[in-house]
C-alpha atoms as a PDB file:
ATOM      1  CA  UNK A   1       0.000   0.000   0.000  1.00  0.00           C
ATOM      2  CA  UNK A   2       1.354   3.475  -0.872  1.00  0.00           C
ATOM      3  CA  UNK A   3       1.834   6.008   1.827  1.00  0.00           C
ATOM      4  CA  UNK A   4       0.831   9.482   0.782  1.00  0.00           C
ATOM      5  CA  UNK A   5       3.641  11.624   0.772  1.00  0.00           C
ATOM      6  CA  UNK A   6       3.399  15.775   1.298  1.00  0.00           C
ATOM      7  CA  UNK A   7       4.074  17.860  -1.763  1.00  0.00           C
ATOM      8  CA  UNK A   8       7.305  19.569  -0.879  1.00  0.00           C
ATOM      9  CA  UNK A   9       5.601  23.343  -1.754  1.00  0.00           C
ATOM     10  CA  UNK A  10       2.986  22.228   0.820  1.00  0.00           C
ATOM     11  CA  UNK A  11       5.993  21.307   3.935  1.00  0.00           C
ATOM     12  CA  UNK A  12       7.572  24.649   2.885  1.00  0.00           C
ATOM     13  CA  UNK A  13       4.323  26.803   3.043  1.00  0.00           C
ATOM     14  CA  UNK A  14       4.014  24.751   6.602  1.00  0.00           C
ATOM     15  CA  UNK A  15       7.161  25.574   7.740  1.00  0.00           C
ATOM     16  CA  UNK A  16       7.084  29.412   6.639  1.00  0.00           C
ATOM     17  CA  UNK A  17       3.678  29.901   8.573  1.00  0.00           C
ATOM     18  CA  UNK A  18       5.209  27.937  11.318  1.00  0.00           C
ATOM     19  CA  UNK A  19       8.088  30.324  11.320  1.00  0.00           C
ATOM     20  CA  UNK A  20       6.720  33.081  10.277  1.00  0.00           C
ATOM     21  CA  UNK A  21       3.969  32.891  13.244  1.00  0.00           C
ATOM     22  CA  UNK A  22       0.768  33.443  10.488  1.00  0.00           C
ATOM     23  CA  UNK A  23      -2.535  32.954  11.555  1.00  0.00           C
ATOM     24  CA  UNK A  24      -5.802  33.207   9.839  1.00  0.00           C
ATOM     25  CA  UNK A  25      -5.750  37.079  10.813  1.00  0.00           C
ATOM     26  CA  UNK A  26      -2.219  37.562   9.420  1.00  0.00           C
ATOM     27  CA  UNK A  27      -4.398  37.280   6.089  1.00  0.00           C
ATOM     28  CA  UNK A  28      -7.366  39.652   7.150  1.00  0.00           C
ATOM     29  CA  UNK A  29      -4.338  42.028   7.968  1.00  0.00           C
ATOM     30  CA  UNK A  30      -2.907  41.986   4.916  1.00  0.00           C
ATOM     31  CA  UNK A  31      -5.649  41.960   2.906  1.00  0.00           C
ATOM     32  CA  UNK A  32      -6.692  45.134   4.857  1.00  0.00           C
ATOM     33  CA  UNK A  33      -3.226  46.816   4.294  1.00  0.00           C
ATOM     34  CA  UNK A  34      -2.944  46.034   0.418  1.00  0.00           C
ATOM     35  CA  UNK A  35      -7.302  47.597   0.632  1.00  0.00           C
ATOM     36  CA  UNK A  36      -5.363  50.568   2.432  1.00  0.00           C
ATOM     37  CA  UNK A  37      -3.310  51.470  -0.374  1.00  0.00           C
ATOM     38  CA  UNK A  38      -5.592  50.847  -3.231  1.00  0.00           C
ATOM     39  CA  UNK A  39      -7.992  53.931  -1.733  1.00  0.00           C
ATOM     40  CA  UNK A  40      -4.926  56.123  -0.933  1.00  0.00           C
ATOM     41  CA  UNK A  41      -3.734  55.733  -4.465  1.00  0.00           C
ATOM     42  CA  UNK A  42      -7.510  56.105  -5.541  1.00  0.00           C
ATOM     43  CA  UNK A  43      -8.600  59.492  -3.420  1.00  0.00           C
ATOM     44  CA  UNK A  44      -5.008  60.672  -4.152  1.00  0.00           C
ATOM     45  CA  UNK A  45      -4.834  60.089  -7.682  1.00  0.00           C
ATOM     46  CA  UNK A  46      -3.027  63.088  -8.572  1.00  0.00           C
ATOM     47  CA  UNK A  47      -0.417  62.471  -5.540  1.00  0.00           C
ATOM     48  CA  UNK A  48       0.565  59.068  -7.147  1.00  0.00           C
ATOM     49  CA  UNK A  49       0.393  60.339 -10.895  1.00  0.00           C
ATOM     50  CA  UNK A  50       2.863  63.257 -10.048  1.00  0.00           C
ATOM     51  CA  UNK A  51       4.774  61.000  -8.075  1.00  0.00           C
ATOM     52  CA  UNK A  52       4.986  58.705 -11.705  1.00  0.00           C
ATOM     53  CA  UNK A  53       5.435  61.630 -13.808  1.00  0.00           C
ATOM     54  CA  UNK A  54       8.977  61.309 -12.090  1.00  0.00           C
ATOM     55  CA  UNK A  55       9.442  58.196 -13.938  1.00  0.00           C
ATOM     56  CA  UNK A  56      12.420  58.973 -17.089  1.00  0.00           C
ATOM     57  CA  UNK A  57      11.025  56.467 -20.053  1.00  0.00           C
ATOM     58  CA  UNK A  58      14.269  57.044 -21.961  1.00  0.00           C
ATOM     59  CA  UNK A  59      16.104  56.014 -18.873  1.00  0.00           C
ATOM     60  CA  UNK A  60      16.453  51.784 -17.420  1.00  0.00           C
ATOM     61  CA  UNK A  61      13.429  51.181 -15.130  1.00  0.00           C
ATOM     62  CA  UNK A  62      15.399  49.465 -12.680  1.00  0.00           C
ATOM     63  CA  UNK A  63      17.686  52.394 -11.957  1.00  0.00           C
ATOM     64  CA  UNK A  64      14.461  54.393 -11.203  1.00  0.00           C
ATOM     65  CA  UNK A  65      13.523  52.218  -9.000  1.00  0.00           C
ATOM     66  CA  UNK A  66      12.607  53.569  -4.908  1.00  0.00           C
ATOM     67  CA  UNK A  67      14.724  50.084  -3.610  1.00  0.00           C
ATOM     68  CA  UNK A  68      14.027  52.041  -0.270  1.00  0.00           C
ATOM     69  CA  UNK A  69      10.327  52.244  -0.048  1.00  0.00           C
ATOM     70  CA  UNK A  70      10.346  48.664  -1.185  1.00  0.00           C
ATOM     71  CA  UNK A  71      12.093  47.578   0.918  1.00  0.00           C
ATOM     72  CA  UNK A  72      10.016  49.395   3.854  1.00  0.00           C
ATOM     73  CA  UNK A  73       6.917  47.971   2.468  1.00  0.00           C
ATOM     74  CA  UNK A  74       8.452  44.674   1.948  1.00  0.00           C
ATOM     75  CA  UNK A  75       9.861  44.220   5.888  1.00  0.00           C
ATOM     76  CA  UNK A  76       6.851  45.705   7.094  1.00  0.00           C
ATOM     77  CA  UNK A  77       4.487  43.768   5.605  1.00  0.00           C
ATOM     78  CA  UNK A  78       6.207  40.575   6.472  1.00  0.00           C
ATOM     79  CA  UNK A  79       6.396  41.985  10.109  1.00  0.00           C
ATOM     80  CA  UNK A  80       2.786  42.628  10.537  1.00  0.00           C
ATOM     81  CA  UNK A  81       1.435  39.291   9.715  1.00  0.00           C
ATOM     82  CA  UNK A  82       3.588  37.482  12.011  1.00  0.00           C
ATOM     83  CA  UNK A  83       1.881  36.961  14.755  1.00  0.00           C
ATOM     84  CA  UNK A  84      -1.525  38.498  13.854  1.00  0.00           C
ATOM     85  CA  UNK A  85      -3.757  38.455  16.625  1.00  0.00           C
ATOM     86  CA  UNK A  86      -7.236  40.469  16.345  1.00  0.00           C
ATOM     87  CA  UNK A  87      -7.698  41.808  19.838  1.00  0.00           C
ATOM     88  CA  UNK A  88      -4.020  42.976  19.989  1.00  0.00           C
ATOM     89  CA  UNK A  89      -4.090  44.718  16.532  1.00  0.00           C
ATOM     90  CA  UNK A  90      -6.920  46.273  17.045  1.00  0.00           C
ATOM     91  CA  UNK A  91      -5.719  48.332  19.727  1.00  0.00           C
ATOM     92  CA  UNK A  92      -2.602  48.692  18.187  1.00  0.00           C
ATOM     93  CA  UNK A  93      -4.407  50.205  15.186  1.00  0.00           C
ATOM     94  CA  UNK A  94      -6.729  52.422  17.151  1.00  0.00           C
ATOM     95  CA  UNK A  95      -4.392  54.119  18.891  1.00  0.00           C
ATOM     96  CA  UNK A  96      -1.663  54.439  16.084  1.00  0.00           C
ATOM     97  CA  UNK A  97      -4.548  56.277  14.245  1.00  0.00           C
ATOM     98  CA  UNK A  98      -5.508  58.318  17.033  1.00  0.00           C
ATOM     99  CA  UNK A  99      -1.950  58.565  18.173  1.00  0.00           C
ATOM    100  CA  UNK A 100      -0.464  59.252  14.340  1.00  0.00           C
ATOM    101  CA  UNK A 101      -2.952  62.610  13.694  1.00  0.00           C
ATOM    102  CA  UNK A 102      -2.094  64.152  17.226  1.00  0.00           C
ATOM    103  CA  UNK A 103       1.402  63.787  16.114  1.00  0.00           C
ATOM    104  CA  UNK A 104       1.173  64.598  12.934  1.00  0.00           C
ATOM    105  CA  UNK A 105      -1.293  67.874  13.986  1.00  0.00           C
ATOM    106  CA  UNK A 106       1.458  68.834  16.649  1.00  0.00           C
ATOM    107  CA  UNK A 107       4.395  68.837  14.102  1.00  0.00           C
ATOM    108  CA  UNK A 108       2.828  70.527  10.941  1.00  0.00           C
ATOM    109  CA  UNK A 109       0.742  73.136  13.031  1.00  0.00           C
ATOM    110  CA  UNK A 110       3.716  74.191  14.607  1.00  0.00           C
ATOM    111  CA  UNK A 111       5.732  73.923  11.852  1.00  0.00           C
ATOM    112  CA  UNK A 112       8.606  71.345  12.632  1.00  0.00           C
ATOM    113  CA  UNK A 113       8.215  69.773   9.693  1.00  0.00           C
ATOM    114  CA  UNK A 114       6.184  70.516   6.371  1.00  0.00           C
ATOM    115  CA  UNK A 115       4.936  68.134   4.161  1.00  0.00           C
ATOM    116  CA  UNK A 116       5.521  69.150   0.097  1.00  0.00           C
ATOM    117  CA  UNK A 117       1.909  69.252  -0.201  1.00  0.00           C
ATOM    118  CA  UNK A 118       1.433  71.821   2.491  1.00  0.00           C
ATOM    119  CA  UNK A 119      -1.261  70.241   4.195  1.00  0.00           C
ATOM    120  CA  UNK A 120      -1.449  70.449   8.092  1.00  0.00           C
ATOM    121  CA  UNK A 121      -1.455  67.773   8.226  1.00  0.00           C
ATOM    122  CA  UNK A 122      -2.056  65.692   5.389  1.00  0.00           C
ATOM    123  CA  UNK A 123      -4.975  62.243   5.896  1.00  0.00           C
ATOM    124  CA  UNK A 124      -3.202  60.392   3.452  1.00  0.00           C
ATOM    125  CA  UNK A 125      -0.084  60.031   5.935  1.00  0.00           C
ATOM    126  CA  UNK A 126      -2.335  59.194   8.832  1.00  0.00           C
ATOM    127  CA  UNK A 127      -2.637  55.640   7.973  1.00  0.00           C
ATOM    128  CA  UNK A 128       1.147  54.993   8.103  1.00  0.00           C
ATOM    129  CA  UNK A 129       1.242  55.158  11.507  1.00  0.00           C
ATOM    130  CA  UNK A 130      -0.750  52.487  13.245  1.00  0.00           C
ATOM    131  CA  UNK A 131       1.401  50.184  10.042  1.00  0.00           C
ATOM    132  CA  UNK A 132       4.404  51.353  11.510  1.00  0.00           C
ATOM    133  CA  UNK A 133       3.045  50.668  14.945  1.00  0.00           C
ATOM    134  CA  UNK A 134       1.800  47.097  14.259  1.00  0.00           C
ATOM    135  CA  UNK A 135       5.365  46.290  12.725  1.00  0.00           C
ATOM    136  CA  UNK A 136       7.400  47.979  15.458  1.00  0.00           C
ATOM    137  CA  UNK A 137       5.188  45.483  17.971  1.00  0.00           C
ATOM    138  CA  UNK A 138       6.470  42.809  16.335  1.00  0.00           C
ATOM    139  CA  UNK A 139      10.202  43.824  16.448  1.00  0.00           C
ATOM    140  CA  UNK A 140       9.543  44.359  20.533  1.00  0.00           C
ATOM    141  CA  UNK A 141       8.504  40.783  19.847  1.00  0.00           C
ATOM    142  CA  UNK A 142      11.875  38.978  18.114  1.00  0.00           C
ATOM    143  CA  UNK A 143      13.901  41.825  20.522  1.00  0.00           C
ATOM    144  CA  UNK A 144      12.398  40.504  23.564  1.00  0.00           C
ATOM    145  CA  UNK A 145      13.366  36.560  22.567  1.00  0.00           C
ATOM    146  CA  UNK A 146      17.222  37.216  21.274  1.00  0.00           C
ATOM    147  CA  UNK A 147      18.420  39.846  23.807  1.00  0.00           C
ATOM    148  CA  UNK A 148      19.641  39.062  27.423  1.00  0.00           C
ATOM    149  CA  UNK A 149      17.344  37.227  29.759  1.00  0.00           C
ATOM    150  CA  UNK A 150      16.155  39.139  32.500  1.00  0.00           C
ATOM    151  CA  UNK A 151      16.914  36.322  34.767  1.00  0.00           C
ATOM    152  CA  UNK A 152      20.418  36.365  35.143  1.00  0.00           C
ATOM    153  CA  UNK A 153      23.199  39.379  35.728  1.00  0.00           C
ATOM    154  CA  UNK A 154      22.578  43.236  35.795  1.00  0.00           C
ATOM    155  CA  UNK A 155      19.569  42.185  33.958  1.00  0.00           C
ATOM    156  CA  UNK A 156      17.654  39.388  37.222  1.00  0.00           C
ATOM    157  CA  UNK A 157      14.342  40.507  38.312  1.00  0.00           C
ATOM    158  CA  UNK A 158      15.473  40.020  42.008  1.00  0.00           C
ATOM    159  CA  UNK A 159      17.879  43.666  41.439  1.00  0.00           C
ATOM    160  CA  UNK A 160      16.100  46.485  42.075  1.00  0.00           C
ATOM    161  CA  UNK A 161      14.384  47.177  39.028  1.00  0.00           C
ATOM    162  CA  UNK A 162      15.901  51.104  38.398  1.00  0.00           C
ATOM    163  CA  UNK A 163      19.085  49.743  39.177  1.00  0.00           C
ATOM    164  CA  UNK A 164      18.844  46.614  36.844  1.00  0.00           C
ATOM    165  CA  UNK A 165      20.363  46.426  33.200  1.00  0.00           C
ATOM    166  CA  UNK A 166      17.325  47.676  31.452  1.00  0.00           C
ATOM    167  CA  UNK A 167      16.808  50.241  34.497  1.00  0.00           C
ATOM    168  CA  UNK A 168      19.768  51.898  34.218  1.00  0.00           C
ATOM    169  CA  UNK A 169      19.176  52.137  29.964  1.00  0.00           C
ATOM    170  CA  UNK A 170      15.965  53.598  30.664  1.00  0.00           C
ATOM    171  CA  UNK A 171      17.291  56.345  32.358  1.00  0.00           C
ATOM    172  CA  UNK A 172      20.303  56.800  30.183  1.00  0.00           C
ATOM    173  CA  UNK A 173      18.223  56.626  27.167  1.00  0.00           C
ATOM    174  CA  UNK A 174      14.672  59.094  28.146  1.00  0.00           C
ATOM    175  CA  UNK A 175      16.509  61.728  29.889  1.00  0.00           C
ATOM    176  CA  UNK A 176      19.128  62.538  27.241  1.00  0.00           C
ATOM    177  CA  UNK A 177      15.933  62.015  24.848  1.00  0.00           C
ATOM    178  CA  UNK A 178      14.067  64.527  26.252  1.00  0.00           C
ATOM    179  CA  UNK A 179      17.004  66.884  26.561  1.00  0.00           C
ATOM    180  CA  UNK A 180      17.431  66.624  22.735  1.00  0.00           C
ATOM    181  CA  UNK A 181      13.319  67.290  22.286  1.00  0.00           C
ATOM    182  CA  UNK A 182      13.337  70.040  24.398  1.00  0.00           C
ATOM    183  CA  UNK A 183      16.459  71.353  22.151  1.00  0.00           C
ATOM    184  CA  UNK A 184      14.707  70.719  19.124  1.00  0.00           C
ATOM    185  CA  UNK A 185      11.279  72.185  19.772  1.00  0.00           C
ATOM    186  CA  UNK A 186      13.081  75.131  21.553  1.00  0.00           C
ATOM    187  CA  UNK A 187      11.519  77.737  18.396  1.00  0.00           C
ATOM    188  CA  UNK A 188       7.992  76.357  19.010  1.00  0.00           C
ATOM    189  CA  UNK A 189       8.327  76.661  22.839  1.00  0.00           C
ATOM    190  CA  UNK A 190       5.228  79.406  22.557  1.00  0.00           C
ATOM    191  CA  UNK A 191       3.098  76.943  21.370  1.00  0.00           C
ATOM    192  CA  UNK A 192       0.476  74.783  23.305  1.00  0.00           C
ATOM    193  CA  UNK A 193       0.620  71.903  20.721  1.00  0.00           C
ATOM    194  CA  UNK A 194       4.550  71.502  22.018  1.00  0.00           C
ATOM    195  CA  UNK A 195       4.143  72.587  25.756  1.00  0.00           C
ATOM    196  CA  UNK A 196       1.496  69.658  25.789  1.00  0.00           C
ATOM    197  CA  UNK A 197       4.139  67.521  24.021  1.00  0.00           C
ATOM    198  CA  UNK A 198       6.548  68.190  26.484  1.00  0.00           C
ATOM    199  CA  UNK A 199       4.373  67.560  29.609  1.00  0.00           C
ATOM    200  CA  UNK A 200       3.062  64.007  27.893  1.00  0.00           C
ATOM    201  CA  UNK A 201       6.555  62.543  27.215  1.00  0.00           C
ATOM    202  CA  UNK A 202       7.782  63.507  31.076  1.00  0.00           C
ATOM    203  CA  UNK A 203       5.019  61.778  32.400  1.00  0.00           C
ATOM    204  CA  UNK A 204       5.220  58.968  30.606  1.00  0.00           C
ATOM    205  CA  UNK A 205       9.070  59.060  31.226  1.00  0.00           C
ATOM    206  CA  UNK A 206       8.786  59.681  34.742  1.00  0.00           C
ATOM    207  CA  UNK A 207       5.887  56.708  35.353  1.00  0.00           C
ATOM    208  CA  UNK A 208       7.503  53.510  33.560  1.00  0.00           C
ATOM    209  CA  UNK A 209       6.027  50.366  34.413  1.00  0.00           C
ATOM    210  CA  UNK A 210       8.082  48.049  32.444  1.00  0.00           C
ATOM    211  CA  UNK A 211      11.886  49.351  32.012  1.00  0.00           C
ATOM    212  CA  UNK A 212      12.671  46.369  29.410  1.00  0.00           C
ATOM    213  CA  UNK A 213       9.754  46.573  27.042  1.00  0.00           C
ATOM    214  CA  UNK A 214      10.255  50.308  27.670  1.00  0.00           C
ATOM    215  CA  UNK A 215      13.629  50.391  26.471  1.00  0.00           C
ATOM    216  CA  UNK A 216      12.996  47.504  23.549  1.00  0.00           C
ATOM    217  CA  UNK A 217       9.670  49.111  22.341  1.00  0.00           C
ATOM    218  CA  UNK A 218      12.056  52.368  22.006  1.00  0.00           C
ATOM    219  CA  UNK A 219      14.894  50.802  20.363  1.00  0.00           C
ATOM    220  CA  UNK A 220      12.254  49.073  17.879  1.00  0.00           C
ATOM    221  CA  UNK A 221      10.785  52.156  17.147  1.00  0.00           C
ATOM    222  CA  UNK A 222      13.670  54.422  16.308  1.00  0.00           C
ATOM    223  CA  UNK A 223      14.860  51.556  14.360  1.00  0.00           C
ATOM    224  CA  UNK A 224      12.362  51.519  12.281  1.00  0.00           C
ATOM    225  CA  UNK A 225      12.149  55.195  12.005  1.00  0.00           C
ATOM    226  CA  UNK A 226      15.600  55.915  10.924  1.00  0.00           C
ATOM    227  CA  UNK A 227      14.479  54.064   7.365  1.00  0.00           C
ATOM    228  CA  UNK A 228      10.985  55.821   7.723  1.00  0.00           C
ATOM    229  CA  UNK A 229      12.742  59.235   8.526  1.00  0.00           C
ATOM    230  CA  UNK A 230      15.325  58.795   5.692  1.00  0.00           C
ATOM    231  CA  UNK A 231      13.230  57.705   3.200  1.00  0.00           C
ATOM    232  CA  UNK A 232      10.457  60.937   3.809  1.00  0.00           C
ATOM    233  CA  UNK A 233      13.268  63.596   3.993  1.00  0.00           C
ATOM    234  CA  UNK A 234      15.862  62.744   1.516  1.00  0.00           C
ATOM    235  CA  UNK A 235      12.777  62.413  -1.469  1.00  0.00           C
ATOM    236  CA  UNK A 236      11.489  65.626   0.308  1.00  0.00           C
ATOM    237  CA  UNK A 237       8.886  64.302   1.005  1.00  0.00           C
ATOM    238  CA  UNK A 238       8.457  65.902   4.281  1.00  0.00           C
ATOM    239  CA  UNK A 239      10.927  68.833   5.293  1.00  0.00           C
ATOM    240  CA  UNK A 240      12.084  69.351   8.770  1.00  0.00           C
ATOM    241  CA  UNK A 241      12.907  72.952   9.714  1.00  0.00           C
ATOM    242  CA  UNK A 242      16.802  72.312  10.398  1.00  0.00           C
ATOM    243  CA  UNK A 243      16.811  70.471   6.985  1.00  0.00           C
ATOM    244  CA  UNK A 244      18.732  67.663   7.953  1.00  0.00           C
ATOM    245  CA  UNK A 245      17.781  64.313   6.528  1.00  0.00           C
ATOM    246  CA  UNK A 246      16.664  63.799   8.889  1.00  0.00           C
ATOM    247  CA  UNK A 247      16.962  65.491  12.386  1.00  0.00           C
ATOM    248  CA  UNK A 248      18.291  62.901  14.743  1.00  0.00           C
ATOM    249  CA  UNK A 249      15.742  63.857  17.318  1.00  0.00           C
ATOM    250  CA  UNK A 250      13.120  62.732  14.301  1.00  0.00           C
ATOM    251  CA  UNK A 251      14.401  58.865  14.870  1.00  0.00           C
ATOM    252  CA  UNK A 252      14.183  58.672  18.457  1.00  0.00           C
ATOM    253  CA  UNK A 253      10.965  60.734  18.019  1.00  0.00           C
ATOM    254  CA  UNK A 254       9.509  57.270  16.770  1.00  0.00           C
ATOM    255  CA  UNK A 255      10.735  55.493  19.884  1.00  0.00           C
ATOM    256  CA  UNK A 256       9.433  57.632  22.051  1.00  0.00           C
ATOM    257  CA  UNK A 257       6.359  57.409  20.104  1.00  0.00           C
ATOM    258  CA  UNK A 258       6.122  53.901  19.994  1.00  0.00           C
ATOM    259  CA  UNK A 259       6.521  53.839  23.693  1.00  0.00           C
ATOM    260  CA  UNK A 260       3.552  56.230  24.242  1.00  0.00           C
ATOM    261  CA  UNK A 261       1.388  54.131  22.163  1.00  0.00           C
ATOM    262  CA  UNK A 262       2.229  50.738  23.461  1.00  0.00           C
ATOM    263  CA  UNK A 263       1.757  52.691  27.056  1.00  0.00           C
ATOM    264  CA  UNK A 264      -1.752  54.225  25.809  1.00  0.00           C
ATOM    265  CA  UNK A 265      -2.742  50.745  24.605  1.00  0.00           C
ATOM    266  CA  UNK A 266      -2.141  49.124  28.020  1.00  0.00           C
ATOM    267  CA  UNK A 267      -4.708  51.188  29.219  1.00  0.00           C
ATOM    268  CA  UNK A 268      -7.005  50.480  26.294  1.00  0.00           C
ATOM    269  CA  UNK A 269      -6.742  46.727  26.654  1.00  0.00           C
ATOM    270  CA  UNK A 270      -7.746  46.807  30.340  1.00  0.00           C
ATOM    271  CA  UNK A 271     -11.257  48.877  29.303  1.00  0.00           C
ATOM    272  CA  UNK A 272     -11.713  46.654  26.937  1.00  0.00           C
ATOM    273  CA  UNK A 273     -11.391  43.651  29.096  1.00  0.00           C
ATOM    274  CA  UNK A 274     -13.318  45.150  31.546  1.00  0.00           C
ATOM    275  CA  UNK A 275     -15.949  46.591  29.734  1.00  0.00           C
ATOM    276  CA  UNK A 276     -16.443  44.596  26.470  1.00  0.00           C
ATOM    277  CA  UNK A 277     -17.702  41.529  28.082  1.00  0.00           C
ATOM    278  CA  UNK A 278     -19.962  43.172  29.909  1.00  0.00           C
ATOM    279  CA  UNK A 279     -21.518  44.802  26.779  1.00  0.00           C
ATOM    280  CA  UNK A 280     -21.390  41.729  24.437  1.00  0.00           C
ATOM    281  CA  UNK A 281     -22.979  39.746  27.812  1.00  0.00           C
ATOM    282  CA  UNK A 282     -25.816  42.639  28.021  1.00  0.00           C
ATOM    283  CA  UNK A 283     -26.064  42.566  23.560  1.00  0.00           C
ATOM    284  CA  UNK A 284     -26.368  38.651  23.977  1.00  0.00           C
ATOM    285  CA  UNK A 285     -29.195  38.740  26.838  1.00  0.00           C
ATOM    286  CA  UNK A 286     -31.167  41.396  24.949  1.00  0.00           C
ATOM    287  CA  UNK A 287     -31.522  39.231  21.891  1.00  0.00           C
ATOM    288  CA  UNK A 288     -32.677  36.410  23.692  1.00  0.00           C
ATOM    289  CA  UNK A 289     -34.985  38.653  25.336  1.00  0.00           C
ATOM    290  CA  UNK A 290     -36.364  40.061  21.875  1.00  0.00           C
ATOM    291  CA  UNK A 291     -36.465  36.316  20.408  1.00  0.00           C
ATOM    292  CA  UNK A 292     -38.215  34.834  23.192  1.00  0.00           C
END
C-alpha cells in the first residue's frame, strides 16, 4: 500500500507559517493593508500620478527604481502578519490612528516639519502610523526573545528594578531624549501643541512600568524610524525645519512614540477587558430577550 507523501511546496508553506507565526488574521491584515493602499492611491490620484510623472522612459526602469520604499513595504508587511492576533491589533491600530494625527497635527501646526503638499497635516499620511506601529510590535517581539534574559546578571528581576540592566538604559536613554526634544522644539516653545508635548513625554518618562519593554519598544521604534525618517526627507517628502535628513531627534521621536502608544494601549486593553464583556454579555441577553 502506498503512503501518501506531502508535496514539498505544501511542507515549505508549513514551515514558513510555522516560522513566520501566520494565523488566519495575518491574512485579514494583509488583505486590509494592500485595501489601504488601493484607496490612498484612488482618493489621491493626482499624488501618485505626479509621483509617476517622475518616472524617465528614456532612462532603465530598474535604476528608477525607490529600492528604499520597497524595501520598507516589503519588511513591514512581512512583520505585521507574524503573529496576527485580532484583539491585539486592534488596539494597536486604534491608537496608532488616534496617536499618528495628534502627532502629525502637533508637528505641521507648529511647523517642525512641512509636508511638500502643504497640508497640516495631510490624511493620506495618517494611515502609516498604526502600520508602523503594528510592525514595530512585532520587532519588541523577536527583541524581547534574542536579547539578554532578565533572569540572570545586571539584567535578574530580584535587582532592584531602576538599578537593573534595562533600568539603568531607561534612564540613560529618556533623559538625554528629552534633553534633545526640548532642544529641538526650543523655536515652538510658545506653542500649546509643544508645551502639551513636552508635559506628555515627562510623564510617561517619569511613570515607567516596564523598564525592558520600555527600552525595547524604544529601540524598535527608532529603528524603524531611521528608514521611515530617511526615506520621507531625503525624497522631500516631508521637510524638517533644520533640513537635515533627517533630524536625529526625528528617529528617536519614533521610539518615544512607539513607547507612548504601546503605554496608551495598556490602558485600552484593560477597558476593553473590563468593559467589552460586559456589553457583548448585556447585547447577547437582549436578543434572547427580543427572540423569546
Amino acid at each position: 500500500m502506498k503512503q501518501f507523501r506531502e508535496p514539498a511546496s505544501s511542507k515549505t508553506t508549513h514551515l514558513l507559517t510555522a516560522e513566520l507565526g501566520l494565523t488566519r488574521w495575518s491574512y485579514v491584515l494583509l488583505s486590509t493593508f494592500l485595501l489601504t493602499l488601493f484607496v490612498l492611491g484612488y482618493v489621491w490620484w493626482p499624488l501618485a500620478e505626479e509621483y509617476l510623472a517622475q518616472i524617465d522612459w528614456n532612462r532603465p526602469l530598474w535604476q528608477q527604481v525607490d529600492w528604499l520604499l520597497i524595501g520598507i513595504f516589503g519588511v513591514m508587511t512581512v512583520l505585521i502578519m507574524s503573529g496576527a492576533d485580532l484583539k491585539v491589533d486592534l488596539v494597536i491600530v486604534g491608537v496608532g490612528l488616534v496617536g499618528g494625527l495628534v502627532i502629525e497635527s502637533w508637528g505641521t501646526q507648529t511647523e517642525l516639519w512641512t509636508y511638500y503638499t502643504q497640508e497640516r497635516p495631510p490624511l493620506w499620511i495618517i494611515p502609516a502610523w498604526p502600520i508602523a506601529s503594528l510592525s514595530i510590535d512585532r520587532l519588541v517581539r523577536i527583541l524581547h526573545r534574542v536579547l539578554p534574559n532578565p533572569k540572570a546578571g545586571l539584567f535578574a528581576p530580584g535587582r532592584s528594578p531602576a538599578f537593573s540592566g534595562y533600568g539603568l538604559l531607561y534612564w540613560i536613554i529618556f533623559p538625554v531624549f528629552l534633553v534633545l526634544m526640548l532642544d529641538f522644539v526650543w523655536p515652538t516653545l510658545d506653542k500649546s501643541f509643544t508645551v502639551m508635548a513636552l508635559v506628555l513625554s515627562g510623564l510617561i518618562i517619569l511613570t515607567p512600568t516596564n523598564y525592558r519593554l520600555a527600552v525595547l519598544t524604544f529601540v524598535a521604534g527608532s529603528g524603524l524610524g531611521y528608514f521611515l525618517e530617511r526615506w520621507g526627507t531625503t525624497r522631500l517628502c516631508w521637510t524638517y525645519y533644520t533640513g537635515e535628513t533627517p533630524p536625529l531627534f526625528a528617529v528617536l521621536a519614533h521610539g518615544m512614540a512607539a513607547v507612548a502608544f504601546w503605554r496608551a494601549g495598556l490602558i485600552a486593553y484593560q477597558i476593553w477587558d473590563k468593559f467589552l464583556p460586559k456589553i457583548t454579555a448585556g447585547s447577547r441577553k437582549d436578543a434572547k430577550t427580543q427572540s423569546g
